[in-house]
C-alpha atoms as a PDB file:
ATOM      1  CA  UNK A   1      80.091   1.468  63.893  1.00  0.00           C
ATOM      2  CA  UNK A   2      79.345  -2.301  63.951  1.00  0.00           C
ATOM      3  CA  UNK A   3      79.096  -3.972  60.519  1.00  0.00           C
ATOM      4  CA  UNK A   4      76.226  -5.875  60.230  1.00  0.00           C
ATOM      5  CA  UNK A   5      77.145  -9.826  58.745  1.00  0.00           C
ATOM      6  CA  UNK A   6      76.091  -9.989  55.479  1.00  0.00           C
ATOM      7  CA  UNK A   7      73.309 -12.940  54.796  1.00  0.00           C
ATOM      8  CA  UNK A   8      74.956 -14.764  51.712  1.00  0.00           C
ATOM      9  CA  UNK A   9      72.262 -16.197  49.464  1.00  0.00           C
ATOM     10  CA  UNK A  10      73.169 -19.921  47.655  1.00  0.00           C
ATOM     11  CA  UNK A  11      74.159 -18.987  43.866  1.00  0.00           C
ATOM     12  CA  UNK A  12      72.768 -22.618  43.318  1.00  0.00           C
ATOM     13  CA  UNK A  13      70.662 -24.740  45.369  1.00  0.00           C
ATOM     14  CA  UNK A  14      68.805 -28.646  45.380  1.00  0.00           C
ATOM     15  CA  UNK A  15      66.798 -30.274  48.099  1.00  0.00           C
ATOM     16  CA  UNK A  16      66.540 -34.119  48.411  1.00  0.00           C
ATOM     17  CA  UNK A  17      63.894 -35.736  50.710  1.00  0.00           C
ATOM     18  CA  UNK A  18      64.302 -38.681  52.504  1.00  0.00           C
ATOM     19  CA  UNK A  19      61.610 -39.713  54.766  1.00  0.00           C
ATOM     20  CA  UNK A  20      61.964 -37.525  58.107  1.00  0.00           C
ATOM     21  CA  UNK A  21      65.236 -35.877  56.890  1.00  0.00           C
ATOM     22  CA  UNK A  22      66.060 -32.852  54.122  1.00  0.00           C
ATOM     23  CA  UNK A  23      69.408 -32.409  52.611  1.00  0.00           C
ATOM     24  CA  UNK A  24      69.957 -29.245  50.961  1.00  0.00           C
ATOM     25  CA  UNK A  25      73.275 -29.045  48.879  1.00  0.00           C
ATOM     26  CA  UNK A  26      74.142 -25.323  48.373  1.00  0.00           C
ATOM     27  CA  UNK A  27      76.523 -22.864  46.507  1.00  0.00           C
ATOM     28  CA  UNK A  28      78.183 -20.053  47.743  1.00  0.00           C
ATOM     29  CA  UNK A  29      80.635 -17.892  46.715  1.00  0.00           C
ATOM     30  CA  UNK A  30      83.327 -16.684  49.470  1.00  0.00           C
ATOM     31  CA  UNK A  31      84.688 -13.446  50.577  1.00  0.00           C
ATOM     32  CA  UNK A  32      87.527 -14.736  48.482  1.00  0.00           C
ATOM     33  CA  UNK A  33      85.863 -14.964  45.324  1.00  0.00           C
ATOM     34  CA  UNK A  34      86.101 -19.131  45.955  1.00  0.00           C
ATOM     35  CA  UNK A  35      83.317 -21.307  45.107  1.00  0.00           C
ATOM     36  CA  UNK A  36      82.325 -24.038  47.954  1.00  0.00           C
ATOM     37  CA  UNK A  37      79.580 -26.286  48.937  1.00  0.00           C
ATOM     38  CA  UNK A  38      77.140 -26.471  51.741  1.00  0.00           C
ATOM     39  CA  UNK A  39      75.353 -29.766  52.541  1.00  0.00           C
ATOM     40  CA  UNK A  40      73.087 -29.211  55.206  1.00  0.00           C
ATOM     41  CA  UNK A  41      70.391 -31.951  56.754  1.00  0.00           C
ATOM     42  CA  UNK A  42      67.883 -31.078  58.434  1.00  0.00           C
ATOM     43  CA  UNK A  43      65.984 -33.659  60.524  1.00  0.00           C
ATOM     44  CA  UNK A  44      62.578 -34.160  62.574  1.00  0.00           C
ATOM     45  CA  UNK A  45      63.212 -35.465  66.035  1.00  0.00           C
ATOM     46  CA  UNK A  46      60.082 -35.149  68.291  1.00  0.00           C
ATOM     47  CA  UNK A  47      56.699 -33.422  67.927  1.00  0.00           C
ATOM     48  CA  UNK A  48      56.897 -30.200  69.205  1.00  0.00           C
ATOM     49  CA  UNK A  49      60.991 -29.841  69.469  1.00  0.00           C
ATOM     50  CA  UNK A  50      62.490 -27.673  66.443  1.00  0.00           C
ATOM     51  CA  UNK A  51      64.542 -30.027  63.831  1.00  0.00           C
ATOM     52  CA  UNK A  52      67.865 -30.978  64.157  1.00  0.00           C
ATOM     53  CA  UNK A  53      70.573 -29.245  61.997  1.00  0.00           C
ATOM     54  CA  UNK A  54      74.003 -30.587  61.048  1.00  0.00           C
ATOM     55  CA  UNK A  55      76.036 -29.070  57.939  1.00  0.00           C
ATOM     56  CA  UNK A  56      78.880 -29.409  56.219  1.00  0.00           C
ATOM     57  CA  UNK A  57      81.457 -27.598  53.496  1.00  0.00           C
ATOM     58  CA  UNK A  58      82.426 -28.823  50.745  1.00  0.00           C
ATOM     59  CA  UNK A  59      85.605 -26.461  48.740  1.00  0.00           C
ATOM     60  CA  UNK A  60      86.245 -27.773  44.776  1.00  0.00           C
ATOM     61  CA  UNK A  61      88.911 -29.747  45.475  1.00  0.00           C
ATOM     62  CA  UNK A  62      87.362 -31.783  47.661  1.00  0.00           C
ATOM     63  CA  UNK A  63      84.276 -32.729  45.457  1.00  0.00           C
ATOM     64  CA  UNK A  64      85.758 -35.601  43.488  1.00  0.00           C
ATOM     65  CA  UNK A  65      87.147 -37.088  46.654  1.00  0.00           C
ATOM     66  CA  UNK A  66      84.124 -37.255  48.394  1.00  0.00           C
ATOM     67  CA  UNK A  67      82.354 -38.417  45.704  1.00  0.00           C
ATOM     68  CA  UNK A  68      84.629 -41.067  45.160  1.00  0.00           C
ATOM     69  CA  UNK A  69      84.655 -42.578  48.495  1.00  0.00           C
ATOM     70  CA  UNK A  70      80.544 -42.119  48.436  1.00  0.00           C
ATOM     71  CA  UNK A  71      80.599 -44.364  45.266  1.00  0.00           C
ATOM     72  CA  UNK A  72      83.111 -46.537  47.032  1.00  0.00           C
ATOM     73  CA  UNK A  73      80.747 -47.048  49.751  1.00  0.00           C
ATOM     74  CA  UNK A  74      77.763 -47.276  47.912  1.00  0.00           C
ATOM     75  CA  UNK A  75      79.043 -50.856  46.628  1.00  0.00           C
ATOM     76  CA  UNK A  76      78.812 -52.087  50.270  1.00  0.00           C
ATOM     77  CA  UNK A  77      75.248 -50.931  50.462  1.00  0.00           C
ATOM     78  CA  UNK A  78      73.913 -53.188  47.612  1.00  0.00           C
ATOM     79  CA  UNK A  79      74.863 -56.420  49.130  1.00  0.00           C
END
């Protein structure tokens, strides 16, 4: 008997807009028991053509790392 994959649903979840693209940063909880994150954009290319996907996990440990080199970064953009 096949086992059907189970559809996880986001214990959290926040959208951002930003013009023709949607970032949704969500929680999930693993097969492990492990929290992680899921940043997903989603993006309009041309009329009439689906939108563009592109996502990315995030585990715990990673958070303040990323967030530090995105406040880093951030610096650069203000000049």
């Amino acid at each position: 008997m096949d086992k059907q994959k189970e559809i996880r649903k986001p214990i959290q979840s926040s959208t951002l807009k930003c013009g023709k693209r949607t970032f949704f940063f969500d929680c999930y909880v693993a097969s492990n028991s492990k929290k992680y994150l899921k940043i997903t954009e989603s993006r309009f290319v041309e009329e009439g053509q689906d939108r563009k996907r592109n996502s990315f996990i995030l585990f715990p440990e990673d958070v303040l790392n990323f967030q530090q080199r995105v406040e880093e970064i951030k610096g650069y953009l203000a000049e």
